[in-house]
C-alpha atoms as a PDB file:
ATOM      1  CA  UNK A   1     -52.902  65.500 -87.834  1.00  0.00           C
ATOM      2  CA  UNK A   2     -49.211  65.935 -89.524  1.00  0.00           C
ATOM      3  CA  UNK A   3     -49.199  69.618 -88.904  1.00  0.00           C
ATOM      4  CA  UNK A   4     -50.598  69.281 -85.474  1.00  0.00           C
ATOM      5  CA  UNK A   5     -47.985  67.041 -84.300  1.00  0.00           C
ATOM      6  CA  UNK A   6     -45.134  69.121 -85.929  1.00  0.00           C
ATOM      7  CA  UNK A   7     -46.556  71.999 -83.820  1.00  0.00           C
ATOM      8  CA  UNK A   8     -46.572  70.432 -80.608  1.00  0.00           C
ATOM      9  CA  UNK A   9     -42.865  68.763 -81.306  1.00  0.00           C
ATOM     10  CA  UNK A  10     -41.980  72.788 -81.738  1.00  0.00           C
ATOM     11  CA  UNK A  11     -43.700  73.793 -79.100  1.00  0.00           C
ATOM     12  CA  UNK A  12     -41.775  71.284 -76.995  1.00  0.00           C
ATOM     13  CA  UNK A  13     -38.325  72.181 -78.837  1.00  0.00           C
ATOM     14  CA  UNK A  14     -38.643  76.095 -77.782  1.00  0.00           C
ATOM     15  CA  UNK A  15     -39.867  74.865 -74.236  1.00  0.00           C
ATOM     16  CA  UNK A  16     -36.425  72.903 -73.793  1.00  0.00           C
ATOM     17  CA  UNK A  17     -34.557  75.590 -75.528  1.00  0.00           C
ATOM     18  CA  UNK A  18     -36.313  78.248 -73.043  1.00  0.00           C
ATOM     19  CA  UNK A  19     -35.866  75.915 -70.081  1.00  0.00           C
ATOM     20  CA  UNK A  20     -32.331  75.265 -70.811  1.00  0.00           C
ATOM     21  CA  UNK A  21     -31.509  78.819 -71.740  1.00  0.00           C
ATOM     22  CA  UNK A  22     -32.449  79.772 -68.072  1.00  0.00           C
ATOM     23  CA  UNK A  23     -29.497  81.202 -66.189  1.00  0.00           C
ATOM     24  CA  UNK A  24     -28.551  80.996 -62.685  1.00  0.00           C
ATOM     25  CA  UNK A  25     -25.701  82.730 -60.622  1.00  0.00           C
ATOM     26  CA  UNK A  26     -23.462  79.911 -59.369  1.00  0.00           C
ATOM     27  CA  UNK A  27     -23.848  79.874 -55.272  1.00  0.00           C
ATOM     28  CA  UNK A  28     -19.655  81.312 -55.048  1.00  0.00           C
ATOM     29  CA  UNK A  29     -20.554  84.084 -56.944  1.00  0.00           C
ATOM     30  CA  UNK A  30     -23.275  85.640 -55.388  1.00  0.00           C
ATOM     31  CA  UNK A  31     -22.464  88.932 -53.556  1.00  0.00           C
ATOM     32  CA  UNK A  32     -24.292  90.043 -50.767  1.00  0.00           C
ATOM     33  CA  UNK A  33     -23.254  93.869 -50.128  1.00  0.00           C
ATOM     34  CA  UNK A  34     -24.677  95.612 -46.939  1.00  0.00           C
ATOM     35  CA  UNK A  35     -27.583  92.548 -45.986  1.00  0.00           C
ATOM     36  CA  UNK A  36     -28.958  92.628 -49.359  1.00  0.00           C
ATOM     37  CA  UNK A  37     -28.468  90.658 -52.639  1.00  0.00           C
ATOM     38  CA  UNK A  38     -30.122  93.076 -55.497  1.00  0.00           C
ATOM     39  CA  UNK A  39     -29.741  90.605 -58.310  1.00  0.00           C
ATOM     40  CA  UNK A  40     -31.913  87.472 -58.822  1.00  0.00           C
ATOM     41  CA  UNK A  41     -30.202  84.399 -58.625  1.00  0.00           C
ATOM     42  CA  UNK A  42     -31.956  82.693 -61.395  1.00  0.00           C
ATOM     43  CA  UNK A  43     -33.576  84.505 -64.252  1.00  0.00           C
ATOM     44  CA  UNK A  44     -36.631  82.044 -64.240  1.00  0.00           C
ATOM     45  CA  UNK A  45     -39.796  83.758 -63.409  1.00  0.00           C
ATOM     46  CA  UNK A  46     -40.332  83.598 -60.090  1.00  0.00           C
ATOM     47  CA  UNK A  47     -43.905  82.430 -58.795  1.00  0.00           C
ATOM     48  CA  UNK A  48     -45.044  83.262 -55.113  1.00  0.00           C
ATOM     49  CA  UNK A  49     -47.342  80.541 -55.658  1.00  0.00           C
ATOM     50  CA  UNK A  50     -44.760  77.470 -55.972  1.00  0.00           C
ATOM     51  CA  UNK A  51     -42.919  79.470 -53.331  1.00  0.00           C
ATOM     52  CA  UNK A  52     -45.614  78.921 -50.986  1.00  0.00           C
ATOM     53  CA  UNK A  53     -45.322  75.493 -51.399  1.00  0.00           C
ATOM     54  CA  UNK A  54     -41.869  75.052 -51.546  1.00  0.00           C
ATOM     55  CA  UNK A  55     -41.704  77.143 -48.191  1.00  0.00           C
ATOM     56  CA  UNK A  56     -44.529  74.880 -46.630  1.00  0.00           C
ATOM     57  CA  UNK A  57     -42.253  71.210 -48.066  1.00  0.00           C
ATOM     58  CA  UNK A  58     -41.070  69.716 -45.174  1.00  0.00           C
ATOM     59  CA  UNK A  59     -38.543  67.891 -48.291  1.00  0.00           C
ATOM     60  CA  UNK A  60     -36.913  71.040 -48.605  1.00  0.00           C
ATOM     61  CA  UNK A  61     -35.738  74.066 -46.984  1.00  0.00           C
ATOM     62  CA  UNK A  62     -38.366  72.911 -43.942  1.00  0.00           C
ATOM     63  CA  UNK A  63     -39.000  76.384 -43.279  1.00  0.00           C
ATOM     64  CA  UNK A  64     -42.066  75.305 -41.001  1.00  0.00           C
ATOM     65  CA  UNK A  65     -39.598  73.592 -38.477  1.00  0.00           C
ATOM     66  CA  UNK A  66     -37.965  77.125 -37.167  1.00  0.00           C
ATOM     67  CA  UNK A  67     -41.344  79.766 -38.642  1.00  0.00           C
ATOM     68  CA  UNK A  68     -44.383  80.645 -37.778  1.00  0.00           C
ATOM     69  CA  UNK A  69     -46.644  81.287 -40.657  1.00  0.00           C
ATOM     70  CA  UNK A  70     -50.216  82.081 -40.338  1.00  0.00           C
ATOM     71  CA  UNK A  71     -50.440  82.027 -44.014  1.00  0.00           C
ATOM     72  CA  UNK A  72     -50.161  77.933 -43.359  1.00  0.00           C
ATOM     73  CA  UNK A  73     -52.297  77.883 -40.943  1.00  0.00           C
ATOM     74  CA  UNK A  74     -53.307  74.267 -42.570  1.00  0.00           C
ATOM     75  CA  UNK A  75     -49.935  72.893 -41.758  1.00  0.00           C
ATOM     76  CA  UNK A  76     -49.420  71.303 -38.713  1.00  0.00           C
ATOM     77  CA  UNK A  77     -46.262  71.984 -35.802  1.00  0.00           C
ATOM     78  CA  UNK A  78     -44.776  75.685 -36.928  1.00  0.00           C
ATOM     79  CA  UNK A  79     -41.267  75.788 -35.279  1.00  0.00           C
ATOM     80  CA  UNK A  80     -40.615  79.287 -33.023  1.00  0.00           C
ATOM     81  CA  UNK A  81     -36.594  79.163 -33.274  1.00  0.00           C
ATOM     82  CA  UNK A  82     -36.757  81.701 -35.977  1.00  0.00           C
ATOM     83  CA  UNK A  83     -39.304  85.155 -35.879  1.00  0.00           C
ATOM     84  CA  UNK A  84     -42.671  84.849 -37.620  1.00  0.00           C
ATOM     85  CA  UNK A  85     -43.078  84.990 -41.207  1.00  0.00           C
ATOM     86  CA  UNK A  86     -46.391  87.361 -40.530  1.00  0.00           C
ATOM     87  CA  UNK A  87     -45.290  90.801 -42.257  1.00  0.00           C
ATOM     88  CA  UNK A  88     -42.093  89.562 -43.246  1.00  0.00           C
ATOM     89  CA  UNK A  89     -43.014  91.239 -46.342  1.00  0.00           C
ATOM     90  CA  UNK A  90     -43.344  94.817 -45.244  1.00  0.00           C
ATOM     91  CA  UNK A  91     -40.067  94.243 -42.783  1.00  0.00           C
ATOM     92  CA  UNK A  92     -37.893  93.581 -45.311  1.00  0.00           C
ATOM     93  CA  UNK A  93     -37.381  94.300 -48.993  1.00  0.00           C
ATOM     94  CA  UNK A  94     -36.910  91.492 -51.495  1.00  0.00           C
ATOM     95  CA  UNK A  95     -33.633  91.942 -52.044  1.00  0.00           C
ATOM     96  CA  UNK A  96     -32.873  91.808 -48.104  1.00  0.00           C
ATOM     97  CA  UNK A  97     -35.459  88.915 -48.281  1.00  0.00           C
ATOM     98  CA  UNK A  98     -33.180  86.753 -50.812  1.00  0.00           C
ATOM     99  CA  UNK A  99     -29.905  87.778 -48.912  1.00  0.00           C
ATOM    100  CA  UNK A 100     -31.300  86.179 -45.647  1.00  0.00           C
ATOM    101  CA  UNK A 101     -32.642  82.918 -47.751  1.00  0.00           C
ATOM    102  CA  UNK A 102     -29.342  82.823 -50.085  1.00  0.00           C
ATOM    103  CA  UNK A 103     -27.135  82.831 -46.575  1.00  0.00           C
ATOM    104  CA  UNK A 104     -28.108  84.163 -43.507  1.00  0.00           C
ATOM    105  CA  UNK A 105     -24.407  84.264 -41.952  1.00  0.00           C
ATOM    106  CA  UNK A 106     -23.902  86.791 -44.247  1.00  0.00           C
ATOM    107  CA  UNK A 107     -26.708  88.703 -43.127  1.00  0.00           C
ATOM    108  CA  UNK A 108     -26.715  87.915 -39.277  1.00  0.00           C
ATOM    109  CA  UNK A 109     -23.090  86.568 -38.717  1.00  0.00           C
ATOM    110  CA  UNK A 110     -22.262  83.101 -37.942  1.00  0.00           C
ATOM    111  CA  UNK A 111     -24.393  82.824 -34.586  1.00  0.00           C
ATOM    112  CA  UNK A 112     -27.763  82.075 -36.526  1.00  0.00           C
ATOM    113  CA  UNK A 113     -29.260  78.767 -36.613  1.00  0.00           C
ATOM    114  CA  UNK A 114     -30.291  79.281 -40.049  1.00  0.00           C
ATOM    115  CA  UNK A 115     -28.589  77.886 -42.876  1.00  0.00           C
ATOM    116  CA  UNK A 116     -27.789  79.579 -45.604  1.00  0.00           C
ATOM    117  CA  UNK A 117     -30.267  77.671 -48.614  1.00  0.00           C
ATOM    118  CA  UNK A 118     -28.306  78.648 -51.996  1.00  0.00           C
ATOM    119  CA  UNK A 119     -24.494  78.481 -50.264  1.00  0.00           C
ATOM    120  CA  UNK A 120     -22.013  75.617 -50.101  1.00  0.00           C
ATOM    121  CA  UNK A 121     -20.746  76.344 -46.542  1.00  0.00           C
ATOM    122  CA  UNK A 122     -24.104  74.889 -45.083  1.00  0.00           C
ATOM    123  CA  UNK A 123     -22.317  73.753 -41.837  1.00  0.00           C
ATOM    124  CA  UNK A 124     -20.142  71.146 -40.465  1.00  0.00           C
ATOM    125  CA  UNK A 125     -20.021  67.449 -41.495  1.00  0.00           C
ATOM    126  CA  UNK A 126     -22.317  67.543 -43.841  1.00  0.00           C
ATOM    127  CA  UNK A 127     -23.061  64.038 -45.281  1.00  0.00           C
ATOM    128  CA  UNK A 128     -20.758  63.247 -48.452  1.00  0.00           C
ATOM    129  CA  UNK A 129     -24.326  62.918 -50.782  1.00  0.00           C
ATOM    130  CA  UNK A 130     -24.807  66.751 -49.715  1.00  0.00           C
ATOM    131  CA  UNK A 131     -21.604  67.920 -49.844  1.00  0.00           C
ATOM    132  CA  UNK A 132     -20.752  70.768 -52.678  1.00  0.00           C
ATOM    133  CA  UNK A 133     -25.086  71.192 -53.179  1.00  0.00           C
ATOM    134  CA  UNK A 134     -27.225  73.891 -52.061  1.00  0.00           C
ATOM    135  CA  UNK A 135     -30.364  73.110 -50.234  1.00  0.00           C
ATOM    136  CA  UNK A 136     -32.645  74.958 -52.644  1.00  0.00           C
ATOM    137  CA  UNK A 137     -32.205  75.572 -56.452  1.00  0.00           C
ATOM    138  CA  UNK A 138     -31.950  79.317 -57.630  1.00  0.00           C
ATOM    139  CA  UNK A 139     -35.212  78.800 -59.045  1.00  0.00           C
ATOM    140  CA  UNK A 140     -36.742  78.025 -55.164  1.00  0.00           C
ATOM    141  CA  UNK A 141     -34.803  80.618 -54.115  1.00  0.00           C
ATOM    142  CA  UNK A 142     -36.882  83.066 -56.185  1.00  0.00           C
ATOM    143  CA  UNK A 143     -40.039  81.622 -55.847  1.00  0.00           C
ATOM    144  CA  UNK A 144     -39.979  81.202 -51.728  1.00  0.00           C
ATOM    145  CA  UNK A 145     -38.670  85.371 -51.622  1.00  0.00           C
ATOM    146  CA  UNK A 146     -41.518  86.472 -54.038  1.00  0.00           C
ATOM    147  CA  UNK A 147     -44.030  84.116 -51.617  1.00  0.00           C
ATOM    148  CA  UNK A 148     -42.635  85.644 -48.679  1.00  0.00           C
ATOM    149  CA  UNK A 149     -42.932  89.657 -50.202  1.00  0.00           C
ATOM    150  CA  UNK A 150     -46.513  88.861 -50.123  1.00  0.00           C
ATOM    151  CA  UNK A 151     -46.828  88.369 -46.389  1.00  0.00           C
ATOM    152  CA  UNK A 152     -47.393  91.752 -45.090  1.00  0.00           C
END
């Protein structure tokens, strides 16, 4: 019972260590060269999975409110200010994929709609609790382009 409790109390010591050695690029020092952002801005795995989800979370980025997605087709009231999400995947490569969800301005100029979701210039009077925050975490980031490379 000893032993078995030792392991799991290392097994939860290397899962902090792991979690906390995770690195992310800080949003002012991402680069996007040419529409596209080559490097990941978060070295946690990325999972298209939880990107589904976080794409479909109303909470977050509310990606549903300006996209079509077919891919949801359970979720209810898919915006149309933005282009469909259907073959997104095969439009774009992932690294122009994480360019357009890191900031869009940078990718389209400053007439899009679209904010940018890992950038602190996320538009004017922004509410003091927002202020200095991205939208998404690096991690989301990730996770929401691999989700969307899988909608060809």
């Amino acid at each position: 019972m000893l032993s078995a409790r030792l392991t799991l109390a290392a097994a939860a010591l290397c899962a902090g260590i792991t979690a906390a050695a995770a690195k992310d690029i800080p949003p002012g020092d991402v680069k996007i060269v040419d529409g596209k952002l080559a490097e990941a801005v978060s070295d946690t795995a990325a999972s298209a999975a939880d990107g589904r989800k976080f794409f479909a979370d109303r909470k977050l980025g509310n990606c549903l409110a300006c996209h079509a997605n077919s891919d949801l087709s359970e979720q209810q009231f898919h915006g149309e200010v933005g282009p469909s999400m259907d073959g997104v995947g095969a439009r774009w490569t992932p690294e122009e994929l994480r360019a357009i969800v890191v900031n869009s301005k940078a990718v389209f100029g400053a007439q899009t709609v679209m904010p940018g979701f890992y950038s602190l210039e996320v538009g004017k009077d922004v509410a003091e609790k927002f202020q200095g925050k991205t939208i998404l975490s690096a991690e989301q980031v990730e996770s929401i382009v691999a989700y969307l490379a899988t909608l060809k």
